[in-house]
C-alpha atoms as a PDB file:
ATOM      1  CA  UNK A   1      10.392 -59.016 -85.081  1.00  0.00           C
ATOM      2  CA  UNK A   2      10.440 -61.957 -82.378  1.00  0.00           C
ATOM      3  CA  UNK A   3      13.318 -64.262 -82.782  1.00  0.00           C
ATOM      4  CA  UNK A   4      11.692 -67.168 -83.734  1.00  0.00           C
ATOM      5  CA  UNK A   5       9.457 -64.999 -86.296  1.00  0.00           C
ATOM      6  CA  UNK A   6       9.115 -66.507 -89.735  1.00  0.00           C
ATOM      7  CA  UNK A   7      10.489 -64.361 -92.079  1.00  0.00           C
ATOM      8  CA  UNK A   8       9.822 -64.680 -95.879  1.00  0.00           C
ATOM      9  CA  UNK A   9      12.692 -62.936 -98.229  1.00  0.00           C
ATOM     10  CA  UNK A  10      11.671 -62.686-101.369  1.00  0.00           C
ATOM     11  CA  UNK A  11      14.628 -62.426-103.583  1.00  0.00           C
ATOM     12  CA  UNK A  12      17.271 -64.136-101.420  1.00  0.00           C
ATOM     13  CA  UNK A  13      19.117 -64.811-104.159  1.00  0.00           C
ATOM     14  CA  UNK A  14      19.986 -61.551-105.448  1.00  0.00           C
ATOM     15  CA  UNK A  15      22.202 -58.817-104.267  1.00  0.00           C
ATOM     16  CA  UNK A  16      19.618 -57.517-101.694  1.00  0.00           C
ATOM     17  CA  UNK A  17      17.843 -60.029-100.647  1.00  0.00           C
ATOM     18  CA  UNK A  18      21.033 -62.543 -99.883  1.00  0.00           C
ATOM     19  CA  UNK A  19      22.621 -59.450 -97.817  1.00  0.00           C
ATOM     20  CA  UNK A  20      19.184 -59.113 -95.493  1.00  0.00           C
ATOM     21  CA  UNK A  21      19.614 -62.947 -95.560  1.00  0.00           C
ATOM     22  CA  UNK A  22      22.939 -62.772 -93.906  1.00  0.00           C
ATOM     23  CA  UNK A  23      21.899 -59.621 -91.678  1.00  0.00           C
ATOM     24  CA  UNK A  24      19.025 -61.582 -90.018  1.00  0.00           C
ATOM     25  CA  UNK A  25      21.178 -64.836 -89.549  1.00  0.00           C
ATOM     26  CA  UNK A  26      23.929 -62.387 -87.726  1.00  0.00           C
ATOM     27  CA  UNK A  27      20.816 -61.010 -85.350  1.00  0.00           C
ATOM     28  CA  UNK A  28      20.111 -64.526 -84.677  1.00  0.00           C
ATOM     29  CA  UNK A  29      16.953 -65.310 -86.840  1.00  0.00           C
ATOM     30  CA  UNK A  30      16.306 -68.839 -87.443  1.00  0.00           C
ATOM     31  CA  UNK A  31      13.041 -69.236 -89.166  1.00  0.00           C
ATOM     32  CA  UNK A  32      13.832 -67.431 -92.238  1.00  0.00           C
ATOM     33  CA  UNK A  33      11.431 -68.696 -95.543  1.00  0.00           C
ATOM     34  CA  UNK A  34      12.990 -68.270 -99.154  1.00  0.00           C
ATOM     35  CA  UNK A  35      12.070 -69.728-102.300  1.00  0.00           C
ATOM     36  CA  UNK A  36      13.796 -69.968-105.760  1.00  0.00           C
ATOM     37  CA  UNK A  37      12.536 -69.025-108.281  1.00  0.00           C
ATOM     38  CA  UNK A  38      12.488 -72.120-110.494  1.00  0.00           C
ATOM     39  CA  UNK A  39      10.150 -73.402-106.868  1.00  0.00           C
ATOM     40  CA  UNK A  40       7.835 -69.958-106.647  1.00  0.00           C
ATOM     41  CA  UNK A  41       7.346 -67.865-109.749  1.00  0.00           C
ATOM     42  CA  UNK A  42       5.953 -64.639-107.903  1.00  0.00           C
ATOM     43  CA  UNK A  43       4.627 -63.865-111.404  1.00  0.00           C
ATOM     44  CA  UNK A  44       2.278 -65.938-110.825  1.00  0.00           C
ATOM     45  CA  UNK A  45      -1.151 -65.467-109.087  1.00  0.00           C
ATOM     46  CA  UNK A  46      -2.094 -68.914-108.174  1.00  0.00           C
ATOM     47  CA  UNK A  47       1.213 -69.929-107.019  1.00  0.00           C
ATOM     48  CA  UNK A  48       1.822 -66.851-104.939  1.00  0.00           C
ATOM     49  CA  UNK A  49      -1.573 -67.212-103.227  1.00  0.00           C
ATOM     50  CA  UNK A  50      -0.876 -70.652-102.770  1.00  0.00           C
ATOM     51  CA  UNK A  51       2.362 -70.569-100.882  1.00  0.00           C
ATOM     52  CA  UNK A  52       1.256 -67.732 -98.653  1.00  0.00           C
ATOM     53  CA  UNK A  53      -1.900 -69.901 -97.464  1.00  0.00           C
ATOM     54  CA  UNK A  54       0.638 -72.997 -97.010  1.00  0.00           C
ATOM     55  CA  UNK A  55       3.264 -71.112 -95.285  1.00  0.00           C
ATOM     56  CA  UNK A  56       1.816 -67.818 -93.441  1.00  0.00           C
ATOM     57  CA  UNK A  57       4.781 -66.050 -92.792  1.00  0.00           C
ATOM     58  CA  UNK A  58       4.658 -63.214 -90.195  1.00  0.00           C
ATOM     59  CA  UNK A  59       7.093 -60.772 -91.732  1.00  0.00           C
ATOM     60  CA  UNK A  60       8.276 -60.299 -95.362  1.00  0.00           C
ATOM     61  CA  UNK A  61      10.987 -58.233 -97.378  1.00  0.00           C
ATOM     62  CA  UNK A  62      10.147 -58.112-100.879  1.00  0.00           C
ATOM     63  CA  UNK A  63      13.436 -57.580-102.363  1.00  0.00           C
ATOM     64  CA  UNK A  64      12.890 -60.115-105.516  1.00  0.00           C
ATOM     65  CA  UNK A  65      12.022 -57.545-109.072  1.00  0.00           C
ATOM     66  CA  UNK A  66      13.744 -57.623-112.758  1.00  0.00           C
ATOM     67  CA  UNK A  67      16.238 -55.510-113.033  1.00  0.00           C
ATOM     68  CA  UNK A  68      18.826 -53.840-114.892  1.00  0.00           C
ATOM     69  CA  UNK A  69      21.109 -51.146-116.123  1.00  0.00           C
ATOM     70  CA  UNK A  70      20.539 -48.441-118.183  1.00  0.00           C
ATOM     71  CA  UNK A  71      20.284 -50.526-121.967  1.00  0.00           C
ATOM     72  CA  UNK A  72      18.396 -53.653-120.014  1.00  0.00           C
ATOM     73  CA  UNK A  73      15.705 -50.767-119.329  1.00  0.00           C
ATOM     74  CA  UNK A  74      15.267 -49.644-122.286  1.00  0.00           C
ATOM     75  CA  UNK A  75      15.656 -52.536-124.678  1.00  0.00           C
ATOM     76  CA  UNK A  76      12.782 -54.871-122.245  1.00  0.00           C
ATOM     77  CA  UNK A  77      10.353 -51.622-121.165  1.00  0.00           C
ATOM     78  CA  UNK A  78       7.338 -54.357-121.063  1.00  0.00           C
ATOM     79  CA  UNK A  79       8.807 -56.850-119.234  1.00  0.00           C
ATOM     80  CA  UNK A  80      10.085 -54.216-116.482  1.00  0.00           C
ATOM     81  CA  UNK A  81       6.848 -53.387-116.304  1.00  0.00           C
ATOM     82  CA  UNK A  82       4.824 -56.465-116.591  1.00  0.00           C
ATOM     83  CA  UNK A  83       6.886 -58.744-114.291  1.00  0.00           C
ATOM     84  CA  UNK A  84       7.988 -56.011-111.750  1.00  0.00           C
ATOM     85  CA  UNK A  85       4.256 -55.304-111.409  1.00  0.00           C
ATOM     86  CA  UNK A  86       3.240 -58.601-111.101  1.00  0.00           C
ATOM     87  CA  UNK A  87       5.475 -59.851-108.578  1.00  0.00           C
ATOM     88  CA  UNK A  88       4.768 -57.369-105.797  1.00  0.00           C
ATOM     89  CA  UNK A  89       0.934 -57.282-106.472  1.00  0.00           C
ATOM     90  CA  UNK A  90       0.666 -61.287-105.395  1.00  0.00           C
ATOM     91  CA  UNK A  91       2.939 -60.445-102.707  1.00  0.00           C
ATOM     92  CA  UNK A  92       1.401 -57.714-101.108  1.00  0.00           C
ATOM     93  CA  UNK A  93      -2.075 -58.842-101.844  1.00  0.00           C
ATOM     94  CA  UNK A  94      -1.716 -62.371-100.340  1.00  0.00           C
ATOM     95  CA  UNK A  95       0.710 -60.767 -97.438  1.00  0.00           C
ATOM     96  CA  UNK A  96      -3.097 -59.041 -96.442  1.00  0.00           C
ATOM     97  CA  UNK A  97      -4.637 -61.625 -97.177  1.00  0.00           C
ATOM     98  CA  UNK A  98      -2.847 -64.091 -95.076  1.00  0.00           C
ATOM     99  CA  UNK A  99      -2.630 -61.330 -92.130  1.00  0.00           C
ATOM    100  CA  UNK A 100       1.352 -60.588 -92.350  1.00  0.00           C
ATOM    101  CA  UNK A 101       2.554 -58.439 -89.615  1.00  0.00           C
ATOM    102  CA  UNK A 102       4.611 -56.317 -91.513  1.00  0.00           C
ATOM    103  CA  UNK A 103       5.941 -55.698 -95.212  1.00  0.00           C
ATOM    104  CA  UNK A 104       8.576 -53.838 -96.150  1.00  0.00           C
ATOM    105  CA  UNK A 105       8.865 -53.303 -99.787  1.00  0.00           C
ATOM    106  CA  UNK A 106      11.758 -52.281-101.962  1.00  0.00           C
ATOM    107  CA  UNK A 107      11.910 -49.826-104.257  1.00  0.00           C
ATOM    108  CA  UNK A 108      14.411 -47.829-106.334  1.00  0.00           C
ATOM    109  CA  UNK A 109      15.752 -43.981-106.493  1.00  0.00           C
ATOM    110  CA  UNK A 110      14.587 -43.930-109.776  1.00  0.00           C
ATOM    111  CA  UNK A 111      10.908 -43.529-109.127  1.00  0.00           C
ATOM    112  CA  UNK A 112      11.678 -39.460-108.710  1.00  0.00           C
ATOM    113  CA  UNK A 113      11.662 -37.046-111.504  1.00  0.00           C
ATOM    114  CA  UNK A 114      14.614 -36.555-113.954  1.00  0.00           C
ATOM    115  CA  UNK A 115      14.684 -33.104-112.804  1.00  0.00           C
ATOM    116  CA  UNK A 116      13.700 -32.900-109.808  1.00  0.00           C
ATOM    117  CA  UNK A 117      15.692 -30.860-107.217  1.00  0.00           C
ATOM    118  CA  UNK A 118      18.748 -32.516-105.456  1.00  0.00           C
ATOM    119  CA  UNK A 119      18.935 -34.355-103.369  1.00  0.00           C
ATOM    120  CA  UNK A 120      16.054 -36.467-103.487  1.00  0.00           C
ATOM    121  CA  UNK A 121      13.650 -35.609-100.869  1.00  0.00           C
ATOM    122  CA  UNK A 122      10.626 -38.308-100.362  1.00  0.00           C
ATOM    123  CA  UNK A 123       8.134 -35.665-101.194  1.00  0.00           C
ATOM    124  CA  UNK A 124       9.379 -35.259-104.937  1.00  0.00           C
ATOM    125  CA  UNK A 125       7.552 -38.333-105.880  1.00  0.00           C
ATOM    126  CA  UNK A 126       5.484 -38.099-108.674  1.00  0.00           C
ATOM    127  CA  UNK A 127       6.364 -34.018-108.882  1.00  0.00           C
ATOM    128  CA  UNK A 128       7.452 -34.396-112.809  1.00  0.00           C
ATOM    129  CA  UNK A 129       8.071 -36.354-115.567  1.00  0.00           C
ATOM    130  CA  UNK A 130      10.555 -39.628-115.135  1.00  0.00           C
ATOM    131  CA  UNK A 131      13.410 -40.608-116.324  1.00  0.00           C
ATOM    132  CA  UNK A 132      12.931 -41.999-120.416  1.00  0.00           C
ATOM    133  CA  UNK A 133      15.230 -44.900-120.414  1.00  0.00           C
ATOM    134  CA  UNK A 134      14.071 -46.148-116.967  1.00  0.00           C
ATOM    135  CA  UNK A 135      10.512 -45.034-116.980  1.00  0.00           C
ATOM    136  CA  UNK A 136       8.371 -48.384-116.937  1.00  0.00           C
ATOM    137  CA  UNK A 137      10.740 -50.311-114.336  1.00  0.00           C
ATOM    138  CA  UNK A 138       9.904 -46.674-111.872  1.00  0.00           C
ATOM    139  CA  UNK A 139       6.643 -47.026-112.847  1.00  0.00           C
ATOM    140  CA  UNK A 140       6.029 -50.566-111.530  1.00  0.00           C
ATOM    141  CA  UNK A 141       7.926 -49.452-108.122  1.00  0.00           C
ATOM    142  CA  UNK A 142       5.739 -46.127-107.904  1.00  0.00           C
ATOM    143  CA  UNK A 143       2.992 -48.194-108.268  1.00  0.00           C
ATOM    144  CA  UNK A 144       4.200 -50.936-105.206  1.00  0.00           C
ATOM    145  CA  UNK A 145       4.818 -47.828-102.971  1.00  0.00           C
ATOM    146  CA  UNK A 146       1.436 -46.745-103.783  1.00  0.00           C
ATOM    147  CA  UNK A 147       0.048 -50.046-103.203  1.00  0.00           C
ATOM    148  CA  UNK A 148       1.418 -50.447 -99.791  1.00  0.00           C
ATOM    149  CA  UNK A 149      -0.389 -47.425 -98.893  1.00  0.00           C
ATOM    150  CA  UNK A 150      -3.244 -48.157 -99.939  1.00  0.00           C
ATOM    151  CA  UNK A 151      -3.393 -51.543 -98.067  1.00  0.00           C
ATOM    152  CA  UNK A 152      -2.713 -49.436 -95.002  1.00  0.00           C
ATOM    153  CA  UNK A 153      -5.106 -46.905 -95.726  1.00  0.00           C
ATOM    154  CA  UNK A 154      -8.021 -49.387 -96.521  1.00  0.00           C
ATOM    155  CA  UNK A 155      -7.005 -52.386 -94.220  1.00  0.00           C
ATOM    156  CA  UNK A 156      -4.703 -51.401 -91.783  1.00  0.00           C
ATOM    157  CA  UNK A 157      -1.836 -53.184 -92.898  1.00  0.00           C
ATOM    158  CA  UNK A 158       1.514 -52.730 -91.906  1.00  0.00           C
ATOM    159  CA  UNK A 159       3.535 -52.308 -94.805  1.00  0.00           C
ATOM    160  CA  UNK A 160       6.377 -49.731 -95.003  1.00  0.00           C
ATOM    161  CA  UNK A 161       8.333 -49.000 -98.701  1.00  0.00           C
ATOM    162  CA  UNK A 162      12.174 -47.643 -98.590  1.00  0.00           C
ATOM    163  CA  UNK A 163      13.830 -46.454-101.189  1.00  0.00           C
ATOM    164  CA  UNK A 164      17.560 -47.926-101.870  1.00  0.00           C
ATOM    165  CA  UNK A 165      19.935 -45.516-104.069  1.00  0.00           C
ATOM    166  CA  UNK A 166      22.205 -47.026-106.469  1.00  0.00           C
ATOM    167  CA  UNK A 167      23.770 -50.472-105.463  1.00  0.00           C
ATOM    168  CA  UNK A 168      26.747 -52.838-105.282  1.00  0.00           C
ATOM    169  CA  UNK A 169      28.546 -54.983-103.087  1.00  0.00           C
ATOM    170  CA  UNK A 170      28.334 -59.416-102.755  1.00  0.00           C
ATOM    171  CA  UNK A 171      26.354 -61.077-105.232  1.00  0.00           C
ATOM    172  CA  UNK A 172      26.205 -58.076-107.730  1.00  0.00           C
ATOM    173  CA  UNK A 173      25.409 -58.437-111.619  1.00  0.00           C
ATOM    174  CA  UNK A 174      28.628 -57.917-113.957  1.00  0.00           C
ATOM    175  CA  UNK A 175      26.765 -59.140-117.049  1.00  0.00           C
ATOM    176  CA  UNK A 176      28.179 -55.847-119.440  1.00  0.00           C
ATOM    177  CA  UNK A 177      24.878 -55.577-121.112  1.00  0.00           C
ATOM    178  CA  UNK A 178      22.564 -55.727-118.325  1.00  0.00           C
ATOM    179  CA  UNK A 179      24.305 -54.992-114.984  1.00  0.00           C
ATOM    180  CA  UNK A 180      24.381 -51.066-113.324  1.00  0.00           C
ATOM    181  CA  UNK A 181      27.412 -49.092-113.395  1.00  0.00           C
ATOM    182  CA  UNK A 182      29.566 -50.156-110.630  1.00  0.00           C
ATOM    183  CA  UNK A 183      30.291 -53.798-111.342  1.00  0.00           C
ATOM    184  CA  UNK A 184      30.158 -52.902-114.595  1.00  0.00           C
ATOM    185  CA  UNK A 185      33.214 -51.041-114.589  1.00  0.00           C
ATOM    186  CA  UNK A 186      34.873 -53.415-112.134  1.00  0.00           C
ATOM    187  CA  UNK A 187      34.635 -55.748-114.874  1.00  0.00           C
ATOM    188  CA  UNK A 188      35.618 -53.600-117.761  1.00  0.00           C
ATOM    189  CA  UNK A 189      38.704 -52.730-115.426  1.00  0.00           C
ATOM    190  CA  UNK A 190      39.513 -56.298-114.487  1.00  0.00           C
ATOM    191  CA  UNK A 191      39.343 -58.037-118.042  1.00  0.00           C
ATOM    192  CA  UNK A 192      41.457 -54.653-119.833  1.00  0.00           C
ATOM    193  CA  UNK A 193      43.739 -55.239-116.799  1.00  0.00           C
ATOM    194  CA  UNK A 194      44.511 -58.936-117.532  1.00  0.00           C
ATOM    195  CA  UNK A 195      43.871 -58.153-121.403  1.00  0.00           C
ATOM    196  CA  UNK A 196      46.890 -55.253-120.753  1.00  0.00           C
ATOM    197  CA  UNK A 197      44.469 -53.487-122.599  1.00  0.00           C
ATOM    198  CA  UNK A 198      45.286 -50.064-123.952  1.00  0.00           C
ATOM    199  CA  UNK A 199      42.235 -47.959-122.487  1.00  0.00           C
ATOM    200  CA  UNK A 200      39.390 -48.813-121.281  1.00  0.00           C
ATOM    201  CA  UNK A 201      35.692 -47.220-122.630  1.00  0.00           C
ATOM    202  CA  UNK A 202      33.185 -45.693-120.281  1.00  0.00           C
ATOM    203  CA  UNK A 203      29.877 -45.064-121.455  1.00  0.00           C
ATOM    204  CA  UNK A 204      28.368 -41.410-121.459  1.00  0.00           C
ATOM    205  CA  UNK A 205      30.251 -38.161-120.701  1.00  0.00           C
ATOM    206  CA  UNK A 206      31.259 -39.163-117.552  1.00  0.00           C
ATOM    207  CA  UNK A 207      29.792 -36.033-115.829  1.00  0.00           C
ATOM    208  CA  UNK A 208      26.668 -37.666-114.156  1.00  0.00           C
ATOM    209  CA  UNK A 209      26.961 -37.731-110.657  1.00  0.00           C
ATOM    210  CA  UNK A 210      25.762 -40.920-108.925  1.00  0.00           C
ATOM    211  CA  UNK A 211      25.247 -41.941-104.990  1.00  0.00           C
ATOM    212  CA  UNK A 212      26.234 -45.414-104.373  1.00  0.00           C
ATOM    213  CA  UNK A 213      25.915 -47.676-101.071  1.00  0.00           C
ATOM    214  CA  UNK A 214      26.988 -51.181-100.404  1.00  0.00           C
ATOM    215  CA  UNK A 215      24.688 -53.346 -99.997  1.00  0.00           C
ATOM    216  CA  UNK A 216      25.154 -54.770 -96.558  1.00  0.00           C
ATOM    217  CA  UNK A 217      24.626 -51.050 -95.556  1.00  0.00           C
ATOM    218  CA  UNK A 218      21.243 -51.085 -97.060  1.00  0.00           C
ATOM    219  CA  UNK A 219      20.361 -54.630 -95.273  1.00  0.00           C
ATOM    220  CA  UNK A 220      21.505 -53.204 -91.877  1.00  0.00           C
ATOM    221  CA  UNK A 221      19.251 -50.557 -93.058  1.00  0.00           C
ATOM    222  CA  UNK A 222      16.250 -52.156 -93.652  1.00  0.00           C
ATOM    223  CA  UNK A 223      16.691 -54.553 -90.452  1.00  0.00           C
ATOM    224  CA  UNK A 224      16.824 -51.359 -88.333  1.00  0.00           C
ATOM    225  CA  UNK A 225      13.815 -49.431 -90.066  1.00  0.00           C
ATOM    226  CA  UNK A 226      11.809 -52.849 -89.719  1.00  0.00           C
ATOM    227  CA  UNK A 227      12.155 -52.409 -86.061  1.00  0.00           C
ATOM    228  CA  UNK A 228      12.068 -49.228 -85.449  1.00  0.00           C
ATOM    229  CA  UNK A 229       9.529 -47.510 -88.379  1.00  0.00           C
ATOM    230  CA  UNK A 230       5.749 -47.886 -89.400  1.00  0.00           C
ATOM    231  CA  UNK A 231       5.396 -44.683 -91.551  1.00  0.00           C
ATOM    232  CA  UNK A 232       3.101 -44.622 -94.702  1.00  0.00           C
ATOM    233  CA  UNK A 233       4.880 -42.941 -97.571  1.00  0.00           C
ATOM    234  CA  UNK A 234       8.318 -43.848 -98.691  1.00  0.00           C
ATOM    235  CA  UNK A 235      11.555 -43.062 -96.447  1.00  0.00           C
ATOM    236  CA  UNK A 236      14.951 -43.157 -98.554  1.00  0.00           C
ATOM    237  CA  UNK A 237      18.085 -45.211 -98.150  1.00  0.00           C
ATOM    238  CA  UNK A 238      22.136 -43.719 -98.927  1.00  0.00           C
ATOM    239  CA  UNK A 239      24.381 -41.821 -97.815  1.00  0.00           C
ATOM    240  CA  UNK A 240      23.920 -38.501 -99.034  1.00  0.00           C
ATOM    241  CA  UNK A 241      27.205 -38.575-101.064  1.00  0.00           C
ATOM    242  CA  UNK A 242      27.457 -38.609-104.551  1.00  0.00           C
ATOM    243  CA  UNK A 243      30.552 -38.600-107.192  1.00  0.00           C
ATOM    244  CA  UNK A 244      30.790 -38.166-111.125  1.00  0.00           C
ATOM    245  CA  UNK A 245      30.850 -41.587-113.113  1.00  0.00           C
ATOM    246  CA  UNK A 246      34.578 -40.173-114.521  1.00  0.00           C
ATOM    247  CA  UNK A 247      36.069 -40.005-110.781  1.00  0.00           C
ATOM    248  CA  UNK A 248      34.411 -43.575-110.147  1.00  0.00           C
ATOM    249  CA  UNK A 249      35.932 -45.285-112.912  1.00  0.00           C
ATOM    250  CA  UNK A 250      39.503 -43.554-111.841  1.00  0.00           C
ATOM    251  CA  UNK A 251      38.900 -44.548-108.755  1.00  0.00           C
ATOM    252  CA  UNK A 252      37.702 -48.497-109.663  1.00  0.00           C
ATOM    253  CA  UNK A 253      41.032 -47.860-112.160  1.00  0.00           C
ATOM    254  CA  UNK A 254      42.952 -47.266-109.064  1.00  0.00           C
ATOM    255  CA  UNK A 255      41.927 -50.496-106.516  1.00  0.00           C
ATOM    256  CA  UNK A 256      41.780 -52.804-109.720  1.00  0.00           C
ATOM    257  CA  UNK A 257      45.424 -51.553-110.633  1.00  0.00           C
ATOM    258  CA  UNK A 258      44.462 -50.751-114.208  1.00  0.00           C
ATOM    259  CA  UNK A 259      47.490 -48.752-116.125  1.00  0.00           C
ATOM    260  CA  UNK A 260      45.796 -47.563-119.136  1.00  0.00           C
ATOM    261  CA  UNK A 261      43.534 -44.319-120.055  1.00  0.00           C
ATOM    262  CA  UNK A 262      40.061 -43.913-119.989  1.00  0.00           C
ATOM    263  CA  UNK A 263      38.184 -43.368-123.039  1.00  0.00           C
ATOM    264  CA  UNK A 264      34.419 -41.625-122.761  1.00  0.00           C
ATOM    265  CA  UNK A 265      31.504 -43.141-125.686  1.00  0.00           C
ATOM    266  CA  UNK A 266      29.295 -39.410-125.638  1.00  0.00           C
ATOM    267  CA  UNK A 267      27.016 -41.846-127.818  1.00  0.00           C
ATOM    268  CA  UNK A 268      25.750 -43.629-125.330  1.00  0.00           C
ATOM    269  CA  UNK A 269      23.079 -42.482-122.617  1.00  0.00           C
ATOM    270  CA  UNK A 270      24.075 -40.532-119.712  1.00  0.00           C
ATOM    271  CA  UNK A 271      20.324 -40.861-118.417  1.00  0.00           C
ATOM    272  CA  UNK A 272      19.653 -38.741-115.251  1.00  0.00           C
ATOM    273  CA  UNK A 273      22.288 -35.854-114.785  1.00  0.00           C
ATOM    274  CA  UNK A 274      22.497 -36.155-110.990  1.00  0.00           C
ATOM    275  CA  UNK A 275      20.622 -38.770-108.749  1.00  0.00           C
ATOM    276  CA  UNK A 276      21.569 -37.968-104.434  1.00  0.00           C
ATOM    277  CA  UNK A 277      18.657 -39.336-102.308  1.00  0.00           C
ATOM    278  CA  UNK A 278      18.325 -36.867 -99.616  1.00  0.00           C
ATOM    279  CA  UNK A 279      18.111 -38.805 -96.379  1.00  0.00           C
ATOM    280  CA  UNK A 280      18.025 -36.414 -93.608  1.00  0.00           C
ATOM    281  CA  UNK A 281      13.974 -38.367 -92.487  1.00  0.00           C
ATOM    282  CA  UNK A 282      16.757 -41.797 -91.862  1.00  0.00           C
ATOM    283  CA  UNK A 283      19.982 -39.903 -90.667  1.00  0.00           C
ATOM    284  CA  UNK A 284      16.935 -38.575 -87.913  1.00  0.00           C
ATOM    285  CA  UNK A 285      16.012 -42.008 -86.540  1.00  0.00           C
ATOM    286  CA  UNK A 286      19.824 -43.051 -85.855  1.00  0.00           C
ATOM    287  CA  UNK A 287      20.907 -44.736 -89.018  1.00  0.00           C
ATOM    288  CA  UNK A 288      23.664 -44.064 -91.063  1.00  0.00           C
ATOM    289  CA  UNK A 289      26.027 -46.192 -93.418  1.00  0.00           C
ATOM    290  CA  UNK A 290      29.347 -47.861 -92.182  1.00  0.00           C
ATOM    291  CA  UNK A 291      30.824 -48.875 -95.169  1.00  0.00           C
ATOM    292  CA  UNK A 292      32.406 -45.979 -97.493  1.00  0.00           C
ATOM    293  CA  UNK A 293      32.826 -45.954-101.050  1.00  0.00           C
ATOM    294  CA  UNK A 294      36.615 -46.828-101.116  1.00  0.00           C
ATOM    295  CA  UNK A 295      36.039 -49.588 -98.874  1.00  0.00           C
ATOM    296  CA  UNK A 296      33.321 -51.179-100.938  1.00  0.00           C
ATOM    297  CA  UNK A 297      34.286 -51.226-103.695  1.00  0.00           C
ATOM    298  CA  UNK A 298      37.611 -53.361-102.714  1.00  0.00           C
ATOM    299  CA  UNK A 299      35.097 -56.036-100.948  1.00  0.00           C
ATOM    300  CA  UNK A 300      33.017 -55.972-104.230  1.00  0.00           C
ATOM    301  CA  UNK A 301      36.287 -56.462-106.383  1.00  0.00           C
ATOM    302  CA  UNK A 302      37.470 -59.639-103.625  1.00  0.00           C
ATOM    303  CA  UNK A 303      33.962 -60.802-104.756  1.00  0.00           C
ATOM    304  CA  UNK A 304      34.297 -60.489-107.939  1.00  0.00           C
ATOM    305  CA  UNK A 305      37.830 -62.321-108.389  1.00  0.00           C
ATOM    306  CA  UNK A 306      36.412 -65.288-105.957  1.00  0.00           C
ATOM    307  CA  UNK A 307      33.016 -65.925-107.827  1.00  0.00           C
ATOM    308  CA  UNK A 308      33.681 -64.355-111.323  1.00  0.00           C
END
């Protein structure tokens, strides 16, 4: 990408998005193009179409979807569908149309199968049956993935998909009904903490294992396969480590400083028993995270405490 490039970021307001934000401004890009969403609804057609024929960015990262944890999933299955679907259809379409350069669109780790061997090669994709409580929000990012190939395929287009495992870091979510695991428990942790709060009540058995990287890793990422990669298919994004939800939460118990016992709710989902992208295709081009778990999580909690 030249220097003076303009770059749409679509979704520069969420966790993703703002960390490629702050990634390009660090390289030295200038020209960058964002949107709120209260100025561009990417839902819809006409508005989509006519901001890219105003504006004609060169390069985009679609990092803008509806999203959510486990319950958010499950309780709004047609809106996860119906918005996530709608959103990168009038962005990839009109990025064609309007003769982007390159697209990089991203996905999620829960597009594989909920048993599909581990780790998480690329080629599981669409191997078995998904995940229940996630399905139609995988669904909608199968279908992107799928799209981007297709544009390729039939018009030559440039446009890569990655595949991000599990998330935290700046800017997370720590809404307790609709945020992901991590911030949710630095949240639980934090209010039982100042609460002096007797124990503290993890959802599930605990035993899942999950992979988790932080999400500045994943914008260094995605800067360094949008220079470097113009692959069809899908290419994956960790760092090939997992741990069990029960030694997170000790461990989130441990930074926060949290002195009371952990309690596990067995009647709420576990969803997929073990989710560890395998991502031997990135670790072969150069790239590999910085930032480990322990590490994280402390800048995540020093985020929390100054915006929360």
């Amino acid at each position: 990408m030249e220097k003076n490039a303009k770059i749409y970021i679509a979704g520069h307001r969420g966790m993703v998005g703002s960390a490629i934000m702050r990634k390009l401004k660090n390289e030295g890009y200038t020209n960058l193009l964002t949107r709120t969403s209260a100025e561009l609804d990417l839902r819809n057609q006409q508005a989509v179409t006519d901001f890219f024929k105003e504006e004609k960015p060169e390069y985009v990262f679609l990092a803008a979807a509806k999203v959510g944890g486990i319950i958010a999933n499950n309780t709004y299955r047609a809106d996860f569908l119906y918005e996530n679907l709608q959103i990168q259809n009038n962005v990839i379409h009109n990025s064609y149309l309007s003769g982007v350069k390159k697209l990089m669109f991203l996905g999620s780790s829960c597009i594989y199968p909920k048993l599909a061997p581990q780790p998480l090669k690329e080629e599981y994709l669409l191997t078995g049956l998904l995940e229940e409580t996630n399905e139609p929000y995988a669904i909608a990012k199968i279908a992107g993935i799928k799209l981007c190939d297709a544009y390729r395929d039939q018009y030559g287009c440039n446009f890569i998909s990655v595949m991000p495992t599990n998330l935290y870091g700046y800017n997370d979510n720590y809404d307790l009904q609709n945020s992901h695991v991590l911030p949710a428990l630095i949240r639980k942790f934090h209010e039982a903490k100042l609460n002096q709060a007797e124990n503290v009540t993890i959802w599930g058995t605990g035993s899942p294992k999950r992979e988790f990287l932080f999400a500045d890793d994943l914008a260094n990422a995605c800067f360094f396969l949008m220079e470097n990669y113009n692959e069809p298919n899908l290419i994956n994004i960790g760092t090939g480590e997992d741990i069990t939800i029960k030694d997170l939460a000790l461990l989130i118990k441990g930074i926060i400083g949290f002195e009371g016992d952990l309690v596990f709710d067995s009647t709420k989902p576990d969803g997929t028993p073990r989710k560890l992208m395998d991502v031997s295709k990135l670790h072969s081009l150069g790239w590999r995270h910085q930032i480990e778990l322990q590490d994280g999580i402390q800048l995540a909690y020093k985020d929390f405490l100054k915006n929360i």
